[in-house]
N, C-alpha and C. Protein backbone atom coordinates (compact mmCIF):
# COMPACT_ATOMS: atom_id res chain seq x y z
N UNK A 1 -31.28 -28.29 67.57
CA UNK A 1 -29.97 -28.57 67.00
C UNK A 1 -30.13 -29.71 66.00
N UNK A 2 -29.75 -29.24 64.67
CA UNK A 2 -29.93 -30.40 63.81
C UNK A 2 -28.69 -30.48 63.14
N UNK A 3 -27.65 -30.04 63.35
CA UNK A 3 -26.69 -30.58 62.60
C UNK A 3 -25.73 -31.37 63.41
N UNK A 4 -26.37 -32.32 64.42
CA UNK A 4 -25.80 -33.67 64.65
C UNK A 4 -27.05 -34.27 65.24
N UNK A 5 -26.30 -35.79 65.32
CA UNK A 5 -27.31 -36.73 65.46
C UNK A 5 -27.63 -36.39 67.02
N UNK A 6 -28.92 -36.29 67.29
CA UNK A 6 -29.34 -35.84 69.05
C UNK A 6 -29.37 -37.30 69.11
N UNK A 7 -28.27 -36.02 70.39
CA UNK A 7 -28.31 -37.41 71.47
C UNK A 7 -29.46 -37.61 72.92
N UNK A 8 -29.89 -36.51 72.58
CA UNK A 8 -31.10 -36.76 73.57
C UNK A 8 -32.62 -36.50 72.85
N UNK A 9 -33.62 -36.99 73.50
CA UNK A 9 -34.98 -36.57 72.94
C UNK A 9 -35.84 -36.17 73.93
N UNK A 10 -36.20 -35.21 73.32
CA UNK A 10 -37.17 -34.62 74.27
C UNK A 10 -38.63 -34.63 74.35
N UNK A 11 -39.37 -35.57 74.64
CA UNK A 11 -41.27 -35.58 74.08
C UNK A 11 -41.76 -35.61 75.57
N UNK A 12 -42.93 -34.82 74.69
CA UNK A 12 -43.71 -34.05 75.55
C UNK A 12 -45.33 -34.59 75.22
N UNK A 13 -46.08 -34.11 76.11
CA UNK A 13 -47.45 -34.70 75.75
C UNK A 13 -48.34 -34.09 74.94
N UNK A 14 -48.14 -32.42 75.71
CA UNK A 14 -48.63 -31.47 75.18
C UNK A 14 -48.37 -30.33 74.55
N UNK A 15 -48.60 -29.35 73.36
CA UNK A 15 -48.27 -28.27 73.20
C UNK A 15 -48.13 -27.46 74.40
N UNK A 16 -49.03 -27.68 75.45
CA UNK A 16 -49.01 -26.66 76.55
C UNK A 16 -47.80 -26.62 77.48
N UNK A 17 -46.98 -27.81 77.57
CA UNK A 17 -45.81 -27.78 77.89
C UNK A 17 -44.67 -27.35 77.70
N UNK A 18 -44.29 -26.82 76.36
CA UNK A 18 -43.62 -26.29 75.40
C UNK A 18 -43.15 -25.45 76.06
N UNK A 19 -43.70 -24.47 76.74
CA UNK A 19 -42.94 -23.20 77.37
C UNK A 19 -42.36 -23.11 78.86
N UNK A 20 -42.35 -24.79 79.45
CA UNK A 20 -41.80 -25.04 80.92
C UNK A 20 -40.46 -25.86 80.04
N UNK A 21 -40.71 -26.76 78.50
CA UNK A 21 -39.53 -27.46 78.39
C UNK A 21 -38.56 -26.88 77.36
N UNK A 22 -38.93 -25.48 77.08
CA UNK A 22 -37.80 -24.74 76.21
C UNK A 22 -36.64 -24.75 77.41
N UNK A 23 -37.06 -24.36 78.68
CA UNK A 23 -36.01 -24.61 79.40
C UNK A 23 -35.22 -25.73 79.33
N UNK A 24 -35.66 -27.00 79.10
CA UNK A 24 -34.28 -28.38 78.77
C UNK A 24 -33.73 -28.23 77.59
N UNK A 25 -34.65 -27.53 76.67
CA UNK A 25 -33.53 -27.28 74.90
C UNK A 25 -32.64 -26.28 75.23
N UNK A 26 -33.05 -25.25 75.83
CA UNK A 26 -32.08 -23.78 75.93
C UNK A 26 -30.84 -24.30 76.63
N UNK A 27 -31.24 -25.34 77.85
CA UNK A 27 -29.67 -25.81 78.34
C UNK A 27 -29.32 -26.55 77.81
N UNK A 28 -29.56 -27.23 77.16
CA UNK A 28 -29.16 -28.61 76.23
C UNK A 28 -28.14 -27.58 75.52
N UNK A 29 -28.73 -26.50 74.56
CA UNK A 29 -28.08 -26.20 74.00
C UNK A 29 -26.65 -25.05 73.96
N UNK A 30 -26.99 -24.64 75.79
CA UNK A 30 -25.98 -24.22 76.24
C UNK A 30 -24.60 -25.51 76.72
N UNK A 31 -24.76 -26.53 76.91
CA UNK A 31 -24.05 -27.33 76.76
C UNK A 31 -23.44 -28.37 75.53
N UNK A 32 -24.31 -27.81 74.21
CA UNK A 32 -24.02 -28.20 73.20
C UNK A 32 -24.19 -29.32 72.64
N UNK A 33 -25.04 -30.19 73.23
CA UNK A 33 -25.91 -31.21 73.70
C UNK A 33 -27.00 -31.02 72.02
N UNK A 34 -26.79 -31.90 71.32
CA UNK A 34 -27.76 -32.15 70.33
C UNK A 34 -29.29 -32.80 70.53
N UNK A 35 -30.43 -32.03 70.45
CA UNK A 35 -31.51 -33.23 70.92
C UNK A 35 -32.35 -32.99 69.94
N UNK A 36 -33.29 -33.68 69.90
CA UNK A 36 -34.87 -33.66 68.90
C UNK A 36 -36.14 -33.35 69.99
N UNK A 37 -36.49 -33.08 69.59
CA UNK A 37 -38.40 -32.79 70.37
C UNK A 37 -39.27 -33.31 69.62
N UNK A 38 -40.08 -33.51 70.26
CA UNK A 38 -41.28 -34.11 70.27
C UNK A 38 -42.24 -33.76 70.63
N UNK A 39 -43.58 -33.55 70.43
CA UNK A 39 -45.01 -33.60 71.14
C UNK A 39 -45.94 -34.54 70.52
N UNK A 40 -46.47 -35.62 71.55
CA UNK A 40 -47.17 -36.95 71.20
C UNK A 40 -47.57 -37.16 72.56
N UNK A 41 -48.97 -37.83 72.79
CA UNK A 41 -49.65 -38.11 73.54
C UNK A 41 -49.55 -39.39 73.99
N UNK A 42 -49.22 -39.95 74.91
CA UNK A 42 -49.58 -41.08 75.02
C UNK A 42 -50.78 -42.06 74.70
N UNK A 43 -51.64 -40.83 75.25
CA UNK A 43 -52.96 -41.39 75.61
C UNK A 43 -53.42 -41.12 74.27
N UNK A 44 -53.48 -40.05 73.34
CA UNK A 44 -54.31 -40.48 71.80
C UNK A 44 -53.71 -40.44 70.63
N UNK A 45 -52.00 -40.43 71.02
CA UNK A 45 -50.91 -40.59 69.83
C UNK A 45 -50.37 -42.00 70.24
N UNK A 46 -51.07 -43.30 70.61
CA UNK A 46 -49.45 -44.07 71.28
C UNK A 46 -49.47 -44.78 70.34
N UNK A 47 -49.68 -44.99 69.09
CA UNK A 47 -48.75 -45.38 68.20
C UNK A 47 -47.24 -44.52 67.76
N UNK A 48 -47.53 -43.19 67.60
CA UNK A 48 -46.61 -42.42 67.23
C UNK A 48 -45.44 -42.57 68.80
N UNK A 49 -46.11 -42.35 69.54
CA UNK A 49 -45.25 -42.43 70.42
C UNK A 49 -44.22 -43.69 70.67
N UNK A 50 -45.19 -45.12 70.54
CA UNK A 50 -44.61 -46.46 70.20
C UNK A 50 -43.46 -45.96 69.54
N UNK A 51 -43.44 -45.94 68.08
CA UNK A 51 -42.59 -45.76 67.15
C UNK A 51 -41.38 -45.05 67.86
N UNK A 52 -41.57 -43.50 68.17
CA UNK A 52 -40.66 -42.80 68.13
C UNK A 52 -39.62 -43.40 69.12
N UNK A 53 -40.52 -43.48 70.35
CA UNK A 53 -39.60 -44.68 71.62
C UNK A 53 -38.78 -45.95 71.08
N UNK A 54 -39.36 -46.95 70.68
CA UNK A 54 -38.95 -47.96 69.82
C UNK A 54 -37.35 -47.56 69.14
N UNK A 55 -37.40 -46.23 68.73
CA UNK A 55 -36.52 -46.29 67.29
C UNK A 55 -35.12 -45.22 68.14
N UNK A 56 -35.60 -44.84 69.03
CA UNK A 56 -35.02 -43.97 69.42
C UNK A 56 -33.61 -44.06 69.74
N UNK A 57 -32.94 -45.40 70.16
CA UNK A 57 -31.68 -45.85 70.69
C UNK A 57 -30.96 -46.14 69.00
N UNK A 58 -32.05 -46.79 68.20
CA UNK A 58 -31.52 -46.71 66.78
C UNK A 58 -30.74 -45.70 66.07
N UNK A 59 -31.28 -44.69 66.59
CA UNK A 59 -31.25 -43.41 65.65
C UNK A 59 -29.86 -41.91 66.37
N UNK A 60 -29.10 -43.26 67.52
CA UNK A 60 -28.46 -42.62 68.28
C UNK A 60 -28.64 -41.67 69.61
N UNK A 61 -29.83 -41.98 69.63
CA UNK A 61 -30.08 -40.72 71.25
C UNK A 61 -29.66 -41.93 72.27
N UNK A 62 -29.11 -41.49 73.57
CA UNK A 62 -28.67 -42.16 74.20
C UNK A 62 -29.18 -41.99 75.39
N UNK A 63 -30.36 -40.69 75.92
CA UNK A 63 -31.14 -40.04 76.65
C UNK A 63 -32.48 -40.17 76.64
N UNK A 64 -33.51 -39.67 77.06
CA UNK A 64 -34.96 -39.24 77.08
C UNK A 64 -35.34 -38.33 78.00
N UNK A 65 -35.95 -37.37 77.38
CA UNK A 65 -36.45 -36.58 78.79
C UNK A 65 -38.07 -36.57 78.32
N UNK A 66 -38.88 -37.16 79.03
CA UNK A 66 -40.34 -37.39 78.57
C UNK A 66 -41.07 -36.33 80.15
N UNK A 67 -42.12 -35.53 79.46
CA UNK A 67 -42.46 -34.27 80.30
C UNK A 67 -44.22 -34.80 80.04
N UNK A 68 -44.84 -34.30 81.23
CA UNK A 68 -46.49 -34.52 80.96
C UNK A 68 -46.86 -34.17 82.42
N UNK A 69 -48.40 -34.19 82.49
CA UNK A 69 -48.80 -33.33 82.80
C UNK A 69 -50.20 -34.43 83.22
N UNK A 70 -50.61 -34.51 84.51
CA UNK A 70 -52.36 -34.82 84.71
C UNK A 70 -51.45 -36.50 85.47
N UNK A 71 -52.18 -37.28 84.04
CA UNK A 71 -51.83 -39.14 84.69
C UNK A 71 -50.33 -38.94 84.33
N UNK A 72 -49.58 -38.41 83.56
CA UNK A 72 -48.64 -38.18 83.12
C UNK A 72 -47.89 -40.09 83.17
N UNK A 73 -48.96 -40.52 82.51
CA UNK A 73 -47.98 -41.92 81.80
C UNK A 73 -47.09 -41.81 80.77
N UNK A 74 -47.02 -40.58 80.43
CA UNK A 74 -46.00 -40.64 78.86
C UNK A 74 -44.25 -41.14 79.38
N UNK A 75 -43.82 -41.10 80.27
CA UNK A 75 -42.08 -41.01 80.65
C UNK A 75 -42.57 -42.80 80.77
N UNK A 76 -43.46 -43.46 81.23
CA UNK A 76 -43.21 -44.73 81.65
C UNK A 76 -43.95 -45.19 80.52
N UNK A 77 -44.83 -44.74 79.59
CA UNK A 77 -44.88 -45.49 78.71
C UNK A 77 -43.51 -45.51 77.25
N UNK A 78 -42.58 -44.53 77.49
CA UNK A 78 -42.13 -44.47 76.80
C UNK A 78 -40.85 -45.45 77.59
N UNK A 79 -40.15 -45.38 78.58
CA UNK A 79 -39.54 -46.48 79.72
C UNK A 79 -39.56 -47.68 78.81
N UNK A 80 -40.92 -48.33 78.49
CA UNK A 80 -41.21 -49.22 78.47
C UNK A 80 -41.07 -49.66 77.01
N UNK A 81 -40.74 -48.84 76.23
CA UNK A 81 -40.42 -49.37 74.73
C UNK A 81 -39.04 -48.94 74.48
N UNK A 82 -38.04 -48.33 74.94
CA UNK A 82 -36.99 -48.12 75.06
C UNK A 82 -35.81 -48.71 76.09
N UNK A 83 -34.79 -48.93 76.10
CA UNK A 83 -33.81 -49.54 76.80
C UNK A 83 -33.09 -47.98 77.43
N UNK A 84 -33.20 -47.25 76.78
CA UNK A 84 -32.33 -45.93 77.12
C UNK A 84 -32.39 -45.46 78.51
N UNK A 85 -32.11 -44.29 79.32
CA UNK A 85 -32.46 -44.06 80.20
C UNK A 85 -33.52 -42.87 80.06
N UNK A 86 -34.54 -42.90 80.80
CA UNK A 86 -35.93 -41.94 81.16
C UNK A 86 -35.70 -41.26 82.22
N UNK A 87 -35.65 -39.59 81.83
CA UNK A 87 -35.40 -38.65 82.93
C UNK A 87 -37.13 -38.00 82.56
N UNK A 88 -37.87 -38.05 83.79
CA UNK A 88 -39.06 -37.44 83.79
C UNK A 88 -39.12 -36.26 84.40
N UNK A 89 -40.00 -35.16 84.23
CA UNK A 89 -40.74 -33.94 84.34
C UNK A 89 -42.14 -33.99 84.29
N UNK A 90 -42.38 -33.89 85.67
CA UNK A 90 -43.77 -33.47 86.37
C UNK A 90 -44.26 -32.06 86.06
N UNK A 91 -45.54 -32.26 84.82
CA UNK A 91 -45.87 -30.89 85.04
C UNK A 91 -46.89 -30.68 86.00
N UNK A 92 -46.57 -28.79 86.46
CA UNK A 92 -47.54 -27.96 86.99
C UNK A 92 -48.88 -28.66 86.36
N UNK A 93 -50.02 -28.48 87.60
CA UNK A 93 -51.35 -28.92 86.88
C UNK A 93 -52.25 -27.80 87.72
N UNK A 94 -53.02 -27.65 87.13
CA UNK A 94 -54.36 -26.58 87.76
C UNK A 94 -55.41 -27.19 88.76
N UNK A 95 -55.03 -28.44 88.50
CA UNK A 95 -55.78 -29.19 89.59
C UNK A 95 -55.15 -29.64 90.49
N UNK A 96 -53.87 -30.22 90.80
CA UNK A 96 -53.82 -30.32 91.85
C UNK A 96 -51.73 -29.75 92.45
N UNK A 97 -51.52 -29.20 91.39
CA UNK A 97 -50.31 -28.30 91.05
C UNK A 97 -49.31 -28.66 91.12
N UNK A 98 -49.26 -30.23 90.12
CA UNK A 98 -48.66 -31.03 90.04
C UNK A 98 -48.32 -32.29 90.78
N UNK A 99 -48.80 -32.14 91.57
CA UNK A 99 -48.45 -33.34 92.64
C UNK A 99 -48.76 -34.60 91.76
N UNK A 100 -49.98 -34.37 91.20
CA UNK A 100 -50.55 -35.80 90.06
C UNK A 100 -49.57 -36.28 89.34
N UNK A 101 -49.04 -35.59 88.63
CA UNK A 101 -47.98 -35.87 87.69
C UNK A 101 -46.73 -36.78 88.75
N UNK A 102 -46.09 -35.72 89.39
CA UNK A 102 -44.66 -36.18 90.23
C UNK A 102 -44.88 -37.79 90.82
N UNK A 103 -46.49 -37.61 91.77
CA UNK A 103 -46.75 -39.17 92.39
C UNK A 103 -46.58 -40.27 90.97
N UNK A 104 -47.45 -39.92 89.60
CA UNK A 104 -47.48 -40.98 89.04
C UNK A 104 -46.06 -41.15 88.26
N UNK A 105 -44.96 -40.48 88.68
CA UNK A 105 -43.50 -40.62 87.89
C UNK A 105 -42.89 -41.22 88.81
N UNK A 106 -42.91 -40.93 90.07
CA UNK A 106 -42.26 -41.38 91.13
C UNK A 106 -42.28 -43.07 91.46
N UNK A 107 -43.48 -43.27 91.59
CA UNK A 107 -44.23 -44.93 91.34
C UNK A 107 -44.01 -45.91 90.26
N UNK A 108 -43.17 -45.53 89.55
CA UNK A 108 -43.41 -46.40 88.48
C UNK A 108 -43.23 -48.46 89.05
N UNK A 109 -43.65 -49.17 88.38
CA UNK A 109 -43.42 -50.79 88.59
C UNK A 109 -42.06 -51.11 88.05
N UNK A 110 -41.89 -52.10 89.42
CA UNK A 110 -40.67 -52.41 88.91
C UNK A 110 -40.22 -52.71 87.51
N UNK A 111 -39.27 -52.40 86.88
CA UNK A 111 -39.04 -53.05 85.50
C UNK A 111 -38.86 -52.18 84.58
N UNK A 112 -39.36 -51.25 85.28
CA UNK A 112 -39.67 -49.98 83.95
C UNK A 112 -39.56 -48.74 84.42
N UNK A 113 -38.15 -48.60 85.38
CA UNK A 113 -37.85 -47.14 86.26
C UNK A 113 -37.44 -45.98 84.86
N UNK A 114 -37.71 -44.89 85.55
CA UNK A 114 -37.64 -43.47 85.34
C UNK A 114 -37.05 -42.56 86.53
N UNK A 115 -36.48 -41.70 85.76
CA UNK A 115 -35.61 -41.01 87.45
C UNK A 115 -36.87 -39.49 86.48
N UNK A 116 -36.84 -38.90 88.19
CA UNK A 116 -37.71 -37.90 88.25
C UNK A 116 -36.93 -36.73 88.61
N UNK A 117 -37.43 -35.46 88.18
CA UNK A 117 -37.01 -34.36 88.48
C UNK A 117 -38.13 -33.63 89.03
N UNK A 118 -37.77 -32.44 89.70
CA UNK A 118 -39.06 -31.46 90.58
C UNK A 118 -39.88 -31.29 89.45
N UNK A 119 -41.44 -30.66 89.53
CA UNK A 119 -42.72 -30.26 89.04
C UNK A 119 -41.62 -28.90 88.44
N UNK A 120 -41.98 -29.02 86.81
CA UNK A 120 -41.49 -27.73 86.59
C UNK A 120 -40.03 -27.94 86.03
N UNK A 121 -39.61 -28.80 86.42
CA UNK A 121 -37.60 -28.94 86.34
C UNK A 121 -36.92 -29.28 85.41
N UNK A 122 -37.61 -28.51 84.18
CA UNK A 122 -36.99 -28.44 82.97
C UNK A 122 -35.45 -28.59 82.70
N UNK A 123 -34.99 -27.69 83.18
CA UNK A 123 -33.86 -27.46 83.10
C UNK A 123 -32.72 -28.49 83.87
N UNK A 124 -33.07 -28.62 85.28
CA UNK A 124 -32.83 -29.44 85.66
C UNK A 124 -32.56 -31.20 85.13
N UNK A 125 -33.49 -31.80 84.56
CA UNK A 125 -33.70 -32.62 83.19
C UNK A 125 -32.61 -32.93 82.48
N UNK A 126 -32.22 -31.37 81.78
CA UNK A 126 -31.26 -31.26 81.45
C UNK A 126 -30.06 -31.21 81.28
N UNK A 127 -29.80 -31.04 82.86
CA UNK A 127 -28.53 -31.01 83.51
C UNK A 127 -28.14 -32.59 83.39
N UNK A 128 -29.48 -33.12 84.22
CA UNK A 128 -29.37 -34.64 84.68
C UNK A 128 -28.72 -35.23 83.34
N UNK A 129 -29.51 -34.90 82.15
CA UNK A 129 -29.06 -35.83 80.91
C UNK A 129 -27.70 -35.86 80.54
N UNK A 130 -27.09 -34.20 80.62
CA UNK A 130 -25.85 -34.45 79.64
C UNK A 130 -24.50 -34.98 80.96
N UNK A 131 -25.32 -35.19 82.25
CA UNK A 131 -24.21 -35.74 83.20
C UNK A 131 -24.13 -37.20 83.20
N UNK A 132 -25.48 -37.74 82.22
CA UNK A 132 -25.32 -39.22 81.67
C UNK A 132 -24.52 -39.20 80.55
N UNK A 133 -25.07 -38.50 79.80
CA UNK A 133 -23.83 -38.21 78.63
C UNK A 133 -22.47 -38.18 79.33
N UNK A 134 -22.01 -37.89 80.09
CA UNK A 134 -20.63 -36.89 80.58
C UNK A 134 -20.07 -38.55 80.80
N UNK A 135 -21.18 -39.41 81.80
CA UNK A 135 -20.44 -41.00 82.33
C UNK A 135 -19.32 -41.38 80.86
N UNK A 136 -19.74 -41.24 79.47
CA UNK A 136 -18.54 -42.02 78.57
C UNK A 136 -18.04 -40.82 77.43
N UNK A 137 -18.61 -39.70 77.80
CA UNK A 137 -18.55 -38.62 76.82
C UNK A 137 -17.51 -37.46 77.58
N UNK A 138 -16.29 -37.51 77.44
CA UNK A 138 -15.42 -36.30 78.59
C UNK A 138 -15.74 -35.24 78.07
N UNK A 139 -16.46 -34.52 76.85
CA UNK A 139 -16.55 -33.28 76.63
C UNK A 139 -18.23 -32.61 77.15
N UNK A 140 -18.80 -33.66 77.83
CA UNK A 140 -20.09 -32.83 78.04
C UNK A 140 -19.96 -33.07 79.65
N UNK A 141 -18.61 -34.50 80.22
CA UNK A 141 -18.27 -34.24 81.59
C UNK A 141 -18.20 -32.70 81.71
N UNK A 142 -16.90 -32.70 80.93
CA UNK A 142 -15.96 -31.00 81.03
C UNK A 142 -16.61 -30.16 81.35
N UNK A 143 -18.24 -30.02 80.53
CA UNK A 143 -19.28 -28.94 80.24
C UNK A 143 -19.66 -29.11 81.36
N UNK A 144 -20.27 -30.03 82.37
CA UNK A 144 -20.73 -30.07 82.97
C UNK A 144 -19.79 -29.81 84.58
N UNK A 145 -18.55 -30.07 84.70
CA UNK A 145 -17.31 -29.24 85.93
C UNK A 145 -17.62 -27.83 85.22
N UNK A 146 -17.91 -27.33 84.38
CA UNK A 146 -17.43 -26.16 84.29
C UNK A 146 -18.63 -25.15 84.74
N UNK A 147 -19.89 -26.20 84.85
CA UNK A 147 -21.12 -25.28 85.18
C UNK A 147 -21.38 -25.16 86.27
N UNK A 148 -20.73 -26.33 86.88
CA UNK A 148 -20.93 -26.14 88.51
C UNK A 148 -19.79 -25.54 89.39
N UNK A 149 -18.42 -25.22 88.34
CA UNK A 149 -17.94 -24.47 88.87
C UNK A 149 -18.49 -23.08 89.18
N UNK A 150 -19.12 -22.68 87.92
CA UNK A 150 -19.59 -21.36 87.74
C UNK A 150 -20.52 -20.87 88.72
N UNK A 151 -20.90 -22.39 89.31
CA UNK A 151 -22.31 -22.20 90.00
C UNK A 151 -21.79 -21.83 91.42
N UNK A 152 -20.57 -22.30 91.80
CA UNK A 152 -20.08 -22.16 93.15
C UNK A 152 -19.48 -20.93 93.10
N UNK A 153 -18.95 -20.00 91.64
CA UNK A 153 -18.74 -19.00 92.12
C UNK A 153 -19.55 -17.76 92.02
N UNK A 154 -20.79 -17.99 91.99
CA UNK A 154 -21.50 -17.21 91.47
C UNK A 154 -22.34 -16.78 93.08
C-alpha cells in the first residue's frame, strides 16, 4: 500500500521469509492498514537496518513487525533503535523448527521488550498491530470488532 503514509513496517531478514510474511501484508491490507516492507539483515545489513529503524517513527509508522529466522536478533535489534512498538515473528527453522528463533524473541533484556507471536504467525502480527493502531485510531478499532465478530460467527 503506497498511497498513504504506512503506518506499520514490516522487515524481515530474509528473502526466504517473504512467503510466511505475505500473510501480515495480505491482512494488513484486508484491514486497510498502510505498511512498507522491508528485507535487511541484521547481521550483514545493520547499517541499513540502523537507518531504516532510526527513521521509522519519523516517517509516521507507529508499528513494527520485525520477522527472522535462526539467532533471529533482527526484532530486538531493531527494539533498540526505535521507540515504537516491536511485534516479533519466529521463523520456522530446519534446524530446530523454530524454537531458536521464538526462545531468542521471547528473552529479550530488559529495556528493549518485543511482544512475540507463534513460529509462523504472520498473520497474527498483524492482527496484533492494527489492535495497537485501533488503542487511538477508532477506524482500525471498528476493523478490528468487526473481524472478531465474524470470527465468532463463523
Amino acid at each position: 500500500m503506497a498511497e498513504k503514509t504506512p503506518l506499520v513496517g514490516i522487515i524481515m531478514g530474509s528473502k526466504s521469509d517473504l512467503d510466511v510474511m505475505q500473510g501480515c501484508a495480505s491482512q494488513l491490507e484486508e484491514f486497510g492498514v498502510p505498511y512498507e516492507l522491508l528485507i535487511a539483515s541484521a547481521h550483514r545489513q545493520p547499517a541499513k537496518v540502523h537507518d531504516w529503524a532510526a527513521g521509522a517513527a519519523d516517517r509516521g509508522m507507529r508499528v513494527i513487525v520485525a520477522a527472522a529466522g535462526k539467532a533471529a536478533h533482527l526484532g530486538g535489534v531493531v527494539a533498540a533503535y526505535t521507540p515504537l512498538p516491536v511485534i516479533t515473528v519466529p521463523m520456522k527453522t530446519s534446524d530446530l523448527g523454530g524454537l531458536d528463533s521464538l526462545l531468542s524473541m521471547v528473552q529479550m533484556p530488559t529495556g528493549v521488550p518485543v511482544a512475540c507471536v507463534a513460529i509462523n504467525g504472520a498473520k497474527n502480527a498483524a492482527i496484533l498491530a492494527t489492535q495497537v493502531l485501533g488503542v487511538s485510531e477508532p477506524e482500525y478499532r471498528d476493523r478490528i470488532v468487526a473481524y472478531k465478530a465474524a470470527l465468532a460467527d463463523a
